[in-house]
C-alpha atoms as a PDB file:
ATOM      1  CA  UNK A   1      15.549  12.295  -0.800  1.00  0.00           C
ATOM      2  CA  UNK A   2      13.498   9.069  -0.177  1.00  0.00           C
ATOM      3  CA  UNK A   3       9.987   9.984  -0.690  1.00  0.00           C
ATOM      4  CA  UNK A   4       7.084   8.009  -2.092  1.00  0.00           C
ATOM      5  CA  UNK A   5       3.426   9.102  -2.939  1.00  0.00           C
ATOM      6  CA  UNK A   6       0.669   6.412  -4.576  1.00  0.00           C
ATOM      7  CA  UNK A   7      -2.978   5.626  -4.660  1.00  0.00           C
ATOM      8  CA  UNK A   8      -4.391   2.212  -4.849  1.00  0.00           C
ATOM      9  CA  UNK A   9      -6.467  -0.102  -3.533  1.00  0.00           C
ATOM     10  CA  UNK A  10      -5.895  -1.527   0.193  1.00  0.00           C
ATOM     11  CA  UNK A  11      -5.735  -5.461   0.213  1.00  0.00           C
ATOM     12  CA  UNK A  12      -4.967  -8.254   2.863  1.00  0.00           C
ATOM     13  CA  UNK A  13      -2.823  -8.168   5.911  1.00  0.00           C
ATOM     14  CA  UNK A  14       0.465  -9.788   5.514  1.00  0.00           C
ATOM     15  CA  UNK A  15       0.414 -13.831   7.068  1.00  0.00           C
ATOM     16  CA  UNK A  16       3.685 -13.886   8.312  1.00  0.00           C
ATOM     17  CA  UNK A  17       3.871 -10.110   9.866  1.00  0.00           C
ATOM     18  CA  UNK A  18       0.441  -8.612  10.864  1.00  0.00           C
ATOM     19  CA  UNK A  19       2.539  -5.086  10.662  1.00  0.00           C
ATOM     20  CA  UNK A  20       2.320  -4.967   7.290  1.00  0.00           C
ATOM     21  CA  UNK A  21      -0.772  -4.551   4.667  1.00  0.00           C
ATOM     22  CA  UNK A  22      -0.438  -4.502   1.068  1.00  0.00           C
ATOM     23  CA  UNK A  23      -1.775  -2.079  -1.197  1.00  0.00           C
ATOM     24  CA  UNK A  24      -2.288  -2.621  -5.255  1.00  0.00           C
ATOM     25  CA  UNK A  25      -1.373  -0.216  -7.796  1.00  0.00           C
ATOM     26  CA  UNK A  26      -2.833  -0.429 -10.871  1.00  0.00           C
ATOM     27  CA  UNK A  27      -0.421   0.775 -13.670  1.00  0.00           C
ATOM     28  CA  UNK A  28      -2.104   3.921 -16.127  1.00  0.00           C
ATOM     29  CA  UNK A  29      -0.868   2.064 -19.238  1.00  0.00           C
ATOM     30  CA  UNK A  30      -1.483  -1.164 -21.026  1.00  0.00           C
ATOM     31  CA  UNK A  31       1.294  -3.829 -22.188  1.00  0.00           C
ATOM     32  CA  UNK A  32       0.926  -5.667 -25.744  1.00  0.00           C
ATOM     33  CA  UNK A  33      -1.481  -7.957 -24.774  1.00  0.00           C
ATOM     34  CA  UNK A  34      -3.996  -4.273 -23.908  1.00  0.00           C
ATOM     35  CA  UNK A  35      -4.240  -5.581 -20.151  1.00  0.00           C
ATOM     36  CA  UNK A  36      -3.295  -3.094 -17.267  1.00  0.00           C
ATOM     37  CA  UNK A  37      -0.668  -4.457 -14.988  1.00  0.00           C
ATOM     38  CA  UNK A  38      -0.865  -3.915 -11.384  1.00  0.00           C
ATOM     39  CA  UNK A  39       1.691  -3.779  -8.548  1.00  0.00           C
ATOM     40  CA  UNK A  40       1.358  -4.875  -5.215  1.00  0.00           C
ATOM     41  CA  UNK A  41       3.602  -3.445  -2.370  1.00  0.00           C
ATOM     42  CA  UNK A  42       3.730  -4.341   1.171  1.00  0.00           C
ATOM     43  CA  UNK A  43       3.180  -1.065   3.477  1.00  0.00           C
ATOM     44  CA  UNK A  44       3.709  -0.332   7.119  1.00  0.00           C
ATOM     45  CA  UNK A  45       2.381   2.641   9.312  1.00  0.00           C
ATOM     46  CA  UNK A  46       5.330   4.597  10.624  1.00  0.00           C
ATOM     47  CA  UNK A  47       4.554   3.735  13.965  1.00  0.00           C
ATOM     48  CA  UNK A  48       5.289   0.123  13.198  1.00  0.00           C
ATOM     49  CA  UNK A  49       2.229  -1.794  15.110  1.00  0.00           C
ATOM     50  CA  UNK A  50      -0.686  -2.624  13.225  1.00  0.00           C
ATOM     51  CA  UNK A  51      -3.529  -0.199  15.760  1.00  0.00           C
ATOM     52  CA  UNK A  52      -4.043   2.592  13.388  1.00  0.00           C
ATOM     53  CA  UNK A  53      -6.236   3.332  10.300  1.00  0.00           C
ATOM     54  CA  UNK A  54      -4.211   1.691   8.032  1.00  0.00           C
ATOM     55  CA  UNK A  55      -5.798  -1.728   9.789  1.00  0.00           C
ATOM     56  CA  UNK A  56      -8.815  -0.251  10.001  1.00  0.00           C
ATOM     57  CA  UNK A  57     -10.028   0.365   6.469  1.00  0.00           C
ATOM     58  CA  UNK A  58     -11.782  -2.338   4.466  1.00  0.00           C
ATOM     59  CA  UNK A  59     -10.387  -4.378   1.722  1.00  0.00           C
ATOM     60  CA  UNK A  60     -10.574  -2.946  -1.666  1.00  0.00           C
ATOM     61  CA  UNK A  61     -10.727   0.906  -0.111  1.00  0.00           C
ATOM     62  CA  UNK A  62      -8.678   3.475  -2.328  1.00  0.00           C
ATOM     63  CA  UNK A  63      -6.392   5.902  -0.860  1.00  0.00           C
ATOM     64  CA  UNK A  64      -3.657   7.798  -1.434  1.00  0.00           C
ATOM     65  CA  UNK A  65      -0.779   7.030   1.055  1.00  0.00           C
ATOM     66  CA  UNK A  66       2.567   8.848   0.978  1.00  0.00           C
ATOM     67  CA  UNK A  67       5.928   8.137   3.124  1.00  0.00           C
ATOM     68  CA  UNK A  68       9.380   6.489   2.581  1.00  0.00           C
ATOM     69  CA  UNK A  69      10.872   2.967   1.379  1.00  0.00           C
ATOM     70  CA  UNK A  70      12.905   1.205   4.016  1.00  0.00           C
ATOM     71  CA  UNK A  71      14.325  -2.401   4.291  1.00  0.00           C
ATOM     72  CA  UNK A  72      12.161  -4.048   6.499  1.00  0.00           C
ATOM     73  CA  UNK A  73      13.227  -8.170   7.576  1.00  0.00           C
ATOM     74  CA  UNK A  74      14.988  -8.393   4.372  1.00  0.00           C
ATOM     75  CA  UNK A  75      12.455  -6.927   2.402  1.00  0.00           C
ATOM     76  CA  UNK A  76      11.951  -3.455   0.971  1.00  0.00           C
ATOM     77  CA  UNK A  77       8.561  -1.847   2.103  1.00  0.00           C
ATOM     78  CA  UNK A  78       6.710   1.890   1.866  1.00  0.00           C
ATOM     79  CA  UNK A  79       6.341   3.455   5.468  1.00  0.00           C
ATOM     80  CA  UNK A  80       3.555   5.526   5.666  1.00  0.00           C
ATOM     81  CA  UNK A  81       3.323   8.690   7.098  1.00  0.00           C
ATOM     82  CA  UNK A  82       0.375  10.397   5.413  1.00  0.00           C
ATOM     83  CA  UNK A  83      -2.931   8.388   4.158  1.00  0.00           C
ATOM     84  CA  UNK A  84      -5.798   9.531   2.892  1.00  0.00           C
ATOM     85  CA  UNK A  85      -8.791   7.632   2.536  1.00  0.00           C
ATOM     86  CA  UNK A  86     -10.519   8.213  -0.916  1.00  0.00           C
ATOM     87  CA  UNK A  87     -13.553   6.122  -0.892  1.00  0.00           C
ATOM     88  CA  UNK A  88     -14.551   2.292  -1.989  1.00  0.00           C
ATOM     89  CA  UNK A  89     -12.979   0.900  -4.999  1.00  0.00           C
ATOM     90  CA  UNK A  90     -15.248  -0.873  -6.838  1.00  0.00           C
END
């Protein structure tokens, strides 16, 4: 089963594909230094073209997306199926 459901914060559009946007996880725990780490993780809608809500949203809005990982132009990215917008991440 490949499935994949997260909530973060949306950031920029990708330069070099404007298919893909990234969002930032940040993690729930702290490392040894007591500073929470964050992910970032290029995502695609499942339609594959960049005229949906996913472009739509501001920077910095939170939502919960869900979907799949695929390998993408030699990269591995989350296709989203389901997202939810959650409000302004401040």
């Amino acid at each position: 089963m490949n499935y994949i459901s997260l909530t973060g914060s949306l950031l920029n559009i990708s330069s070099e594909n404007k298919n893909i946007r990234y969002i930032k996880y940040v993690r729930t725990y702290k490392d040894k230094k007591g500073i929470f780490q964050e992910d970032i993780f290029p995502c695609m809608w499942w339609t594959r073209d960049s005229n949906n809500e996913l472009f739509s949203l501001q920077d910095n809005s939170y939502v919960a997306v869900s979907g799949r990982i695929e390998r993408y132009e030699h990269e591995f990215i989350i296709v989203i199926e389901l997202l939810e917008y959650l409000g302004i991440k401040r």
